[in-house]
PDB file of N, CA and C in Angstrom:
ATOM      1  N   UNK A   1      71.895-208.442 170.343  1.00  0.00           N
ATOM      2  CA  UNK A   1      72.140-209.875 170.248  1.00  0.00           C
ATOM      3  C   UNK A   1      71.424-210.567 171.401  1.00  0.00           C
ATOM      4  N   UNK A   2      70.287-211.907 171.206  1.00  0.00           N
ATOM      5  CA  UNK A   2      69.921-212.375 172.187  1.00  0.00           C
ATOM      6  C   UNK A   2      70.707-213.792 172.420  1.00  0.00           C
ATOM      7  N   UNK A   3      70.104-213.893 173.482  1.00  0.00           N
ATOM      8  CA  UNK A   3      70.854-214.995 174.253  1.00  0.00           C
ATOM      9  C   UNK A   3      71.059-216.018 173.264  1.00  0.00           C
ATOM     10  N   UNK A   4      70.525-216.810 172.535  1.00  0.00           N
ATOM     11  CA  UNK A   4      69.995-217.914 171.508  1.00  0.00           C
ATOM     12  C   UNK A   4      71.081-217.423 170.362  1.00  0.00           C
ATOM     13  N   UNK A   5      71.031-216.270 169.689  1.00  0.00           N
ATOM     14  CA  UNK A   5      72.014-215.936 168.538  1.00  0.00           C
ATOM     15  C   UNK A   5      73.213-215.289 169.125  1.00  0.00           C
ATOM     16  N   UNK A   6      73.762-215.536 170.520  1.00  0.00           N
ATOM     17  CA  UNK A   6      74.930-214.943 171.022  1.00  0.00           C
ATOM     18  C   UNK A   6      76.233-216.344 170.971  1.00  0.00           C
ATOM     19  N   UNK A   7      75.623-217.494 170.427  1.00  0.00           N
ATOM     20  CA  UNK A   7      76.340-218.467 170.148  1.00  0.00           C
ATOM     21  C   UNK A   7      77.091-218.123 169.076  1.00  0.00           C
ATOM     22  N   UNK A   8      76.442-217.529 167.746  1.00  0.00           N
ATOM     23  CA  UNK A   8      77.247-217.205 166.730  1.00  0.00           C
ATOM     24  C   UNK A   8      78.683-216.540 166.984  1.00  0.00           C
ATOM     25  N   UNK A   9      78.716-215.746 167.793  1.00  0.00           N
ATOM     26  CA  UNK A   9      80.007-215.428 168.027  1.00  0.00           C
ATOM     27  C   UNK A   9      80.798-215.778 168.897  1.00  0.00           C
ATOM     28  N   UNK A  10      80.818-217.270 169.064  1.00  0.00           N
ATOM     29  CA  UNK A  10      81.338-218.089 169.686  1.00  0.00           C
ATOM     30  C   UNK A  10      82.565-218.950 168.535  1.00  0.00           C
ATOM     31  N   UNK A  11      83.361-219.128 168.925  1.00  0.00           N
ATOM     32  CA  UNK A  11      84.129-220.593 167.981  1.00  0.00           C
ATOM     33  C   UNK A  11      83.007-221.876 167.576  1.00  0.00           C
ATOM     34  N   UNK A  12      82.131-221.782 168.156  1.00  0.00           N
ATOM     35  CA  UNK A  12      81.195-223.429 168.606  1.00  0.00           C
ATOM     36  C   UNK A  12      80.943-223.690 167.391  1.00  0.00           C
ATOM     37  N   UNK A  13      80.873-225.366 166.559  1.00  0.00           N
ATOM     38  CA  UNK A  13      81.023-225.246 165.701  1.00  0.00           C
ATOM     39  C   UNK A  13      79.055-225.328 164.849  1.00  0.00           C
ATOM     40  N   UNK A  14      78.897-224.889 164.079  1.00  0.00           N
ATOM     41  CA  UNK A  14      77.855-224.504 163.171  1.00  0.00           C
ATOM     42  C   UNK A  14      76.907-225.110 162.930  1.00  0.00           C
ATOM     43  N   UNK A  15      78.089-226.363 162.054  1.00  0.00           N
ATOM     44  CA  UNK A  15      76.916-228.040 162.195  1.00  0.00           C
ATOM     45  C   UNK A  15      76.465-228.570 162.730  1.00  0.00           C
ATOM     46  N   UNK A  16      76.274-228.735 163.806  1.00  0.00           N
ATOM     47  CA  UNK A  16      75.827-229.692 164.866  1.00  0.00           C
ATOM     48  C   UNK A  16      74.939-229.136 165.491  1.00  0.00           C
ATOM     49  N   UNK A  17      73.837-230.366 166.100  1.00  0.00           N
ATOM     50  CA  UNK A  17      72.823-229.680 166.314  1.00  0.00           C
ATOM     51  C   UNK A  17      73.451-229.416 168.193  1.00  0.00           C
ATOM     52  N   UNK A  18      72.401-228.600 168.479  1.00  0.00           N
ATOM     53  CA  UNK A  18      72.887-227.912 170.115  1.00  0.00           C
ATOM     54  C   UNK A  18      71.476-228.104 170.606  1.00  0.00           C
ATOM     55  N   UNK A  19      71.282-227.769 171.744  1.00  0.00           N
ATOM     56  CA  UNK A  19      70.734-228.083 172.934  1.00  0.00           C
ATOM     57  C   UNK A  19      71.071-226.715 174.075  1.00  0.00           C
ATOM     58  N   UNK A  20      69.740-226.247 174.618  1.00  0.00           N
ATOM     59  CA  UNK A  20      69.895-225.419 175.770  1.00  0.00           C
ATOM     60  C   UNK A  20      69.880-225.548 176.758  1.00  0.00           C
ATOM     61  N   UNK A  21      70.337-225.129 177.572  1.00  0.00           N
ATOM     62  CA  UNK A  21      70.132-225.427 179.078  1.00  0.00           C
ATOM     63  C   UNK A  21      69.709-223.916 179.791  1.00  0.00           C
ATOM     64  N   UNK A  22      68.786-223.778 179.875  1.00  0.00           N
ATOM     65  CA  UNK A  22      68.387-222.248 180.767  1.00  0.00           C
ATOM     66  C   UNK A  22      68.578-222.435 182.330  1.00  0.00           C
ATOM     67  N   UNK A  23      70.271-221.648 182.967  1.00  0.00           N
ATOM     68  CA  UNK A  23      70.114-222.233 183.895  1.00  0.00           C
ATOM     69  C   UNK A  23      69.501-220.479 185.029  1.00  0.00           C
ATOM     70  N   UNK A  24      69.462-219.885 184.285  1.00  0.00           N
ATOM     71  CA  UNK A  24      69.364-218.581 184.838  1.00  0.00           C
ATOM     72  C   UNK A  24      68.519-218.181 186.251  1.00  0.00           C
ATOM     73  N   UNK A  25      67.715-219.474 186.080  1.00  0.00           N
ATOM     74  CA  UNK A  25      66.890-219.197 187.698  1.00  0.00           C
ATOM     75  C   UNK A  25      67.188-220.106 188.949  1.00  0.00           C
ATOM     76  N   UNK A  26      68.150-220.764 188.417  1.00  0.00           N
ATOM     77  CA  UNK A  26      68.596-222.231 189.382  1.00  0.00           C
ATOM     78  C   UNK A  26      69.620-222.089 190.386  1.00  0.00           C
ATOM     79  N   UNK A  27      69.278-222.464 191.634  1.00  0.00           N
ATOM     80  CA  UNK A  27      70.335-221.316 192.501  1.00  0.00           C
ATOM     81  C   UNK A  27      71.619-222.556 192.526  1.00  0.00           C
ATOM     82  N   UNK A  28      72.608-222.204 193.009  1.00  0.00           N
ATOM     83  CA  UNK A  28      73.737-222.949 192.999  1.00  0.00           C
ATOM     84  C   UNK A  28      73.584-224.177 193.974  1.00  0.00           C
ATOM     85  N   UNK A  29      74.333-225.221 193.442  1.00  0.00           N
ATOM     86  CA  UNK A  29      74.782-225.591 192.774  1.00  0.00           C
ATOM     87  C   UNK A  29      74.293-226.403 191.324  1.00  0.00           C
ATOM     88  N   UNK A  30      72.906-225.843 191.148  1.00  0.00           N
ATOM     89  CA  UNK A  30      72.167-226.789 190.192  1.00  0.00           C
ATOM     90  C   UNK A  30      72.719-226.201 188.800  1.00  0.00           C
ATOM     91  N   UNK A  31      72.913-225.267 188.397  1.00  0.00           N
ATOM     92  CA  UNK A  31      73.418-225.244 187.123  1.00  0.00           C
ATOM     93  C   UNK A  31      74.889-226.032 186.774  1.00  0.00           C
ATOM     94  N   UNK A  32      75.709-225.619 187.581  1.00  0.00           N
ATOM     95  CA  UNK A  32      76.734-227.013 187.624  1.00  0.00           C
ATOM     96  C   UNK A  32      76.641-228.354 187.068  1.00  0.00           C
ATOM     97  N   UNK A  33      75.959-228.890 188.141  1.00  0.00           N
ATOM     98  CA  UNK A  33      75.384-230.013 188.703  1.00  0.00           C
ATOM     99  C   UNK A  33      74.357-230.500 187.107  1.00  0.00           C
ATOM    100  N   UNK A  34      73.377-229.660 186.562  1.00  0.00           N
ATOM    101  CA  UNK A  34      72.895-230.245 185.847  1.00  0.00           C
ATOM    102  C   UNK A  34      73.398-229.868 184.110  1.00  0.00           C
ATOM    103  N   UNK A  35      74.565-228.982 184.130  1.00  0.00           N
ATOM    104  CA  UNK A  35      75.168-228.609 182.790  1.00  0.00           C
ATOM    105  C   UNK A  35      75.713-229.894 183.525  1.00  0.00           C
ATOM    106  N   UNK A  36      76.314-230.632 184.062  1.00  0.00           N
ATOM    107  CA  UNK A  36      77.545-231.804 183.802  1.00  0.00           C
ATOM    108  C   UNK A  36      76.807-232.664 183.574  1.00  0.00           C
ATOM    109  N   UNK A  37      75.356-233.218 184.190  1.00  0.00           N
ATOM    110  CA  UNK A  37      74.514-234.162 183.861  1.00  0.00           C
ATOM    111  C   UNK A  37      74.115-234.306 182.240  1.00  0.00           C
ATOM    112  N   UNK A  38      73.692-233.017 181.940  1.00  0.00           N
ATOM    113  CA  UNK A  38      73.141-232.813 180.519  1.00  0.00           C
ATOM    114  C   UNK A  38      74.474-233.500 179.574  1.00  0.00           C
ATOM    115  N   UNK A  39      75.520-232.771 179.514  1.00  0.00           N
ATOM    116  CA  UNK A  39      76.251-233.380 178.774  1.00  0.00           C
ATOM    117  C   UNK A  39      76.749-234.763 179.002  1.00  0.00           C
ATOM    118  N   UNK A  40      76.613-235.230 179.940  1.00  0.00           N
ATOM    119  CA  UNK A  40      77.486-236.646 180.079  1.00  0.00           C
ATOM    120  C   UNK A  40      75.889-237.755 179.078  1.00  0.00           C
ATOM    121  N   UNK A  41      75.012-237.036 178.674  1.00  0.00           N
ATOM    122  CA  UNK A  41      73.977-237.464 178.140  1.00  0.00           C
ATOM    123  C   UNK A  41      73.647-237.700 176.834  1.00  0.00           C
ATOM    124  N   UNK A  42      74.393-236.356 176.704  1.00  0.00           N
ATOM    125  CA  UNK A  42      74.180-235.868 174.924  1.00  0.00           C
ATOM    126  C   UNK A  42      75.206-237.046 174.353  1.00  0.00           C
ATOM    127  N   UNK A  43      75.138-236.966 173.194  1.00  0.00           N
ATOM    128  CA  UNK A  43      75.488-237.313 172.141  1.00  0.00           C
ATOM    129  C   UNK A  43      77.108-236.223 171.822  1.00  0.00           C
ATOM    130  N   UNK A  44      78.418-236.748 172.351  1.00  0.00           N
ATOM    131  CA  UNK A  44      79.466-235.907 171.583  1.00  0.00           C
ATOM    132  C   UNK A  44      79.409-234.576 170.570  1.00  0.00           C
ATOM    133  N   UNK A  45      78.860-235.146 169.548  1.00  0.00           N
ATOM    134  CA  UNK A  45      78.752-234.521 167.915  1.00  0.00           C
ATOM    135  C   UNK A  45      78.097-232.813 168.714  1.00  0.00           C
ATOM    136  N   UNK A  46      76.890-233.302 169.752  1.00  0.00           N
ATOM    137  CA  UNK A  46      76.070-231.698 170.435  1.00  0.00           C
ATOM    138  C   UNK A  46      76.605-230.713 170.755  1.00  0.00           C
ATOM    139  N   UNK A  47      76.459-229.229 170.514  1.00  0.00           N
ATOM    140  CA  UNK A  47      76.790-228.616 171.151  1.00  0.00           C
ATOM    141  C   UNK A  47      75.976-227.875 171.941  1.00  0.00           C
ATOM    142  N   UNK A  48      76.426-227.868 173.309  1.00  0.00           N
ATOM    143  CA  UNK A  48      75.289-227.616 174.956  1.00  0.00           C
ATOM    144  C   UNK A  48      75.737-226.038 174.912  1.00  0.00           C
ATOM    145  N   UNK A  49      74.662-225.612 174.871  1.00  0.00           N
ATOM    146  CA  UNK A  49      74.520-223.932 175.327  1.00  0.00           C
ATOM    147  C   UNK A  49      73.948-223.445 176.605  1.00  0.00           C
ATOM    148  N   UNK A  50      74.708-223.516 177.541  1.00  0.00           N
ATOM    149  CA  UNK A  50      74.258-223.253 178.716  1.00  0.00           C
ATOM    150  C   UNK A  50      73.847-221.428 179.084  1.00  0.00           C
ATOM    151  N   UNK A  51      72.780-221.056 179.298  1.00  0.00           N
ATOM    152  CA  UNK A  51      72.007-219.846 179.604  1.00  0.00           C
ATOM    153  C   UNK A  51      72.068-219.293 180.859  1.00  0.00           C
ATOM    154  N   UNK A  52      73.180-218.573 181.871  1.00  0.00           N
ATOM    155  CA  UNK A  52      72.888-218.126 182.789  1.00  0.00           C
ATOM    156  C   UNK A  52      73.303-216.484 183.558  1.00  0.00           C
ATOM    157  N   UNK A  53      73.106-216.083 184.833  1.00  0.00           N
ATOM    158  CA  UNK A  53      72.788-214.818 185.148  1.00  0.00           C
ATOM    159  C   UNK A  53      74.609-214.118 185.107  1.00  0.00           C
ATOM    160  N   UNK A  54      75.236-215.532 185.241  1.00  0.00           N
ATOM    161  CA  UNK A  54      76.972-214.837 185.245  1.00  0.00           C
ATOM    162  C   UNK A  54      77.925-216.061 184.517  1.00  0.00           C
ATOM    163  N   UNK A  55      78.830-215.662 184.433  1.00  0.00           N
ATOM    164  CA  UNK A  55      79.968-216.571 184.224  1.00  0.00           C
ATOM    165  C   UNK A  55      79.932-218.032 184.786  1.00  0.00           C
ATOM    166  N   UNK A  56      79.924-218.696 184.319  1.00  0.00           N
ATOM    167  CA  UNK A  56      80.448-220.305 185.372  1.00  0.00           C
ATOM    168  C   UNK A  56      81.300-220.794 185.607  1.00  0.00           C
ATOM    169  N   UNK A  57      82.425-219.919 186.504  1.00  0.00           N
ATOM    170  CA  UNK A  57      83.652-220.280 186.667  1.00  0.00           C
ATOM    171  C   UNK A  57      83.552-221.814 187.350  1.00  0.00           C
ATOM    172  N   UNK A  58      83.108-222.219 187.915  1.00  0.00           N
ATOM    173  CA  UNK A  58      82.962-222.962 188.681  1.00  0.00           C
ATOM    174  C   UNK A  58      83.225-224.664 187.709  1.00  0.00           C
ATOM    175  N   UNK A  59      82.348-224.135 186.877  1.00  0.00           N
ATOM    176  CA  UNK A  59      82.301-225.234 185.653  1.00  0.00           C
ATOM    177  C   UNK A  59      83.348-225.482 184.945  1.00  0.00           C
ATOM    178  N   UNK A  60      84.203-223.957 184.440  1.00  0.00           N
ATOM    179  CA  UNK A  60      85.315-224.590 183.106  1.00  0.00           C
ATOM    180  C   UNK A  60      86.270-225.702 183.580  1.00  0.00           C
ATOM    181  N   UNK A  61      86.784-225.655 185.231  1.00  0.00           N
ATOM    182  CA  UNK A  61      87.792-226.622 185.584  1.00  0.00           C
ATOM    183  C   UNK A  61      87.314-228.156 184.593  1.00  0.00           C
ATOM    184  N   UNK A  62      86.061-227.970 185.702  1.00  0.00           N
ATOM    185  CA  UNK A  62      85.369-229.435 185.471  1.00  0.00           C
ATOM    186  C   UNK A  62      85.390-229.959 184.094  1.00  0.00           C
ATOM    187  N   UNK A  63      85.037-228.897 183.062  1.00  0.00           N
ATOM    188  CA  UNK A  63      84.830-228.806 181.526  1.00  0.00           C
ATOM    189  C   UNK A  63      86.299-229.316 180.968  1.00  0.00           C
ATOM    190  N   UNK A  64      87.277-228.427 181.516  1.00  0.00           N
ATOM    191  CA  UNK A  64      88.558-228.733 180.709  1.00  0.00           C
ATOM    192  C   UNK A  64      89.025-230.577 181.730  1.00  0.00           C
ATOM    193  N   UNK A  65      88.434-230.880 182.705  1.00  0.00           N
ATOM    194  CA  UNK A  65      89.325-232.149 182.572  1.00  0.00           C
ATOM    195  C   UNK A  65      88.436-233.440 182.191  1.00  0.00           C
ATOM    196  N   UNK A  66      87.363-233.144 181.325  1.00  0.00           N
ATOM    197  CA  UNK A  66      86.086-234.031 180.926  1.00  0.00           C
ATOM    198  C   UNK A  66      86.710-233.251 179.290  1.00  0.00           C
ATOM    199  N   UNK A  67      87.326-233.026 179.148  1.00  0.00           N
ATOM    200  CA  UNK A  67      87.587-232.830 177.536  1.00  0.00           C
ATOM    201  C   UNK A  67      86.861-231.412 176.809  1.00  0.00           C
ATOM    202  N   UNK A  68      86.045-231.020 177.454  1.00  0.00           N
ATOM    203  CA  UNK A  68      85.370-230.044 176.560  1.00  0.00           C
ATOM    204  C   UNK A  68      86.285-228.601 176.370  1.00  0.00           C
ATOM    205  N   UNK A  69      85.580-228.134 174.612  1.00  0.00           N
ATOM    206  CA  UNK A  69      85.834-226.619 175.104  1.00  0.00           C
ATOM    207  C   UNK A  69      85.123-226.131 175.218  1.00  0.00           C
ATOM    208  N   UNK A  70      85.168-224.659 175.565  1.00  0.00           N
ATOM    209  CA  UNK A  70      84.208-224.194 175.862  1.00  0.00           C
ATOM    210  C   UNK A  70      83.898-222.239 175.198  1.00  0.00           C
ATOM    211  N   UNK A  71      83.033-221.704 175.348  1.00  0.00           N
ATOM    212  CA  UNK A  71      83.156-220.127 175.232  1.00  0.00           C
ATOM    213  C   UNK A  71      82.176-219.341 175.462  1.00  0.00           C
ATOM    214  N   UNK A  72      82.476-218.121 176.683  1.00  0.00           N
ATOM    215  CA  UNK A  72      81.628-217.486 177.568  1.00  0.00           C
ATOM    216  C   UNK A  72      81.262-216.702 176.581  1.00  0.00           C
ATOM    217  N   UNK A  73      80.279-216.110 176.005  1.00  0.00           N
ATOM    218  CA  UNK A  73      79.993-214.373 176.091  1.00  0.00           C
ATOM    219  C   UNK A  73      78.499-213.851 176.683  1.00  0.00           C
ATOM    220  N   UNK A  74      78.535-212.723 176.358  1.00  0.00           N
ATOM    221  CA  UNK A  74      77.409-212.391 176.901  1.00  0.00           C
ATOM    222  C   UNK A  74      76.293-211.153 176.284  1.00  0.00           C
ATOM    223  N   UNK A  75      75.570-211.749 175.883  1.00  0.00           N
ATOM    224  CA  UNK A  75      74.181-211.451 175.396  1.00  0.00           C
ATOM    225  C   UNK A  75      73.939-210.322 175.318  1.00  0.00           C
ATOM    226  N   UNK A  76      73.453-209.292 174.900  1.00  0.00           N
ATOM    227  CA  UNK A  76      72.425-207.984 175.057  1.00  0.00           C
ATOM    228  C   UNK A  76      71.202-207.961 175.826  1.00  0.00           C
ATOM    229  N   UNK A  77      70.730-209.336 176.721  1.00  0.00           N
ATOM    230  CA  UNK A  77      69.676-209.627 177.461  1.00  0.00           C
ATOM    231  C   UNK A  77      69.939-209.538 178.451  1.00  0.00           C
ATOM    232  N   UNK A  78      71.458-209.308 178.636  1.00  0.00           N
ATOM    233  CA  UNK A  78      71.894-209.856 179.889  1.00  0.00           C
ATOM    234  C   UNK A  78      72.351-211.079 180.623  1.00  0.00           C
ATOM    235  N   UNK A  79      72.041-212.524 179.360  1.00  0.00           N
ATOM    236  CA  UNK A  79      71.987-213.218 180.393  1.00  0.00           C
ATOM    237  C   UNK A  79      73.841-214.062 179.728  1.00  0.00           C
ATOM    238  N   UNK A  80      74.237-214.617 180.192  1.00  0.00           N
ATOM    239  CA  UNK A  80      76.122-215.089 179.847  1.00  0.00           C
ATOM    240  C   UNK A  80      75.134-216.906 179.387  1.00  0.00           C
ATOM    241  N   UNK A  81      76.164-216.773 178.365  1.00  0.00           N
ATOM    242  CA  UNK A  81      75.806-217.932 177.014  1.00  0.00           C
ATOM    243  C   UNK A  81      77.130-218.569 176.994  1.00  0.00           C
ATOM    244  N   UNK A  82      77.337-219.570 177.119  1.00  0.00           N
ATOM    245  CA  UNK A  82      78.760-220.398 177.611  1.00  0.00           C
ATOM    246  C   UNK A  82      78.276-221.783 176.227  1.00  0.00           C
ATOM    247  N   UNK A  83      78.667-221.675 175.598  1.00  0.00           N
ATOM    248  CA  UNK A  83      78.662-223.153 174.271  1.00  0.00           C
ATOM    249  C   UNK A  83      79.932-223.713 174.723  1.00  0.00           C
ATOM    250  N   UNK A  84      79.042-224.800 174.585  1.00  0.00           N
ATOM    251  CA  UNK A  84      80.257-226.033 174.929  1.00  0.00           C
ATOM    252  C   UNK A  84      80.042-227.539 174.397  1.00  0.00           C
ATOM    253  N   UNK A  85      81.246-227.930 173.739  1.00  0.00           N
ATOM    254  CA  UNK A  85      81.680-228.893 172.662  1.00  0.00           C
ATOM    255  C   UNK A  85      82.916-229.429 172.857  1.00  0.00           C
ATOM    256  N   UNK A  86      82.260-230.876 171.975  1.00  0.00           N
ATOM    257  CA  UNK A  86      84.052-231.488 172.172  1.00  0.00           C
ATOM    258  C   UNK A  86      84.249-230.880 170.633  1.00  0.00           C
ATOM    259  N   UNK A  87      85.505-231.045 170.307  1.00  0.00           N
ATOM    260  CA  UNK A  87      86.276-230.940 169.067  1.00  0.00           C
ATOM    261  C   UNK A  87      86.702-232.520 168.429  1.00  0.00           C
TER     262      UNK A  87
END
């Protein structure tokens, strides 16, 4: 499973179009920093697939009190695929 089709086994929902964010080379705090930018951008209906080297704990707080959900897994590439949507 690569990074890109590791969404499928996510809850995230199907219809909607999504958007990537590759944050895998961006040292901290920029993946944060620019997964919260990206979405405060998009369009609701989007779902943001953020691409990086681990988990983003750092992010779900932020995620759950801006409304989103969210869901980690992780790839056969290695790299952790976090989709995230409102409902």
């Amino acid at each position: 499973m690569e990074a890109t089709t590791a969404v499928s086994e996510t809850d995230a929902p199907t219809d909607r179009p999504t958007e990537t964010l590759d944050a895998r080379d961006l040292p901290p705090p920029r993946p944060l920093k620019d997964t919260l930018e990206r979405l405060a951008a998009l369009d609701d209906g989007t779902v943001l697939v953020q691409l990086n080297d681990r988990a983003p704990q750092h992010l779900y707080p932020k995620l759950e009190d801006r409304g989103y959900v969210y869901e980690t897994v992780e790839a056969d590439d290695g790299a952790v695929v976090t989709a995230i949507w409102r409902e």
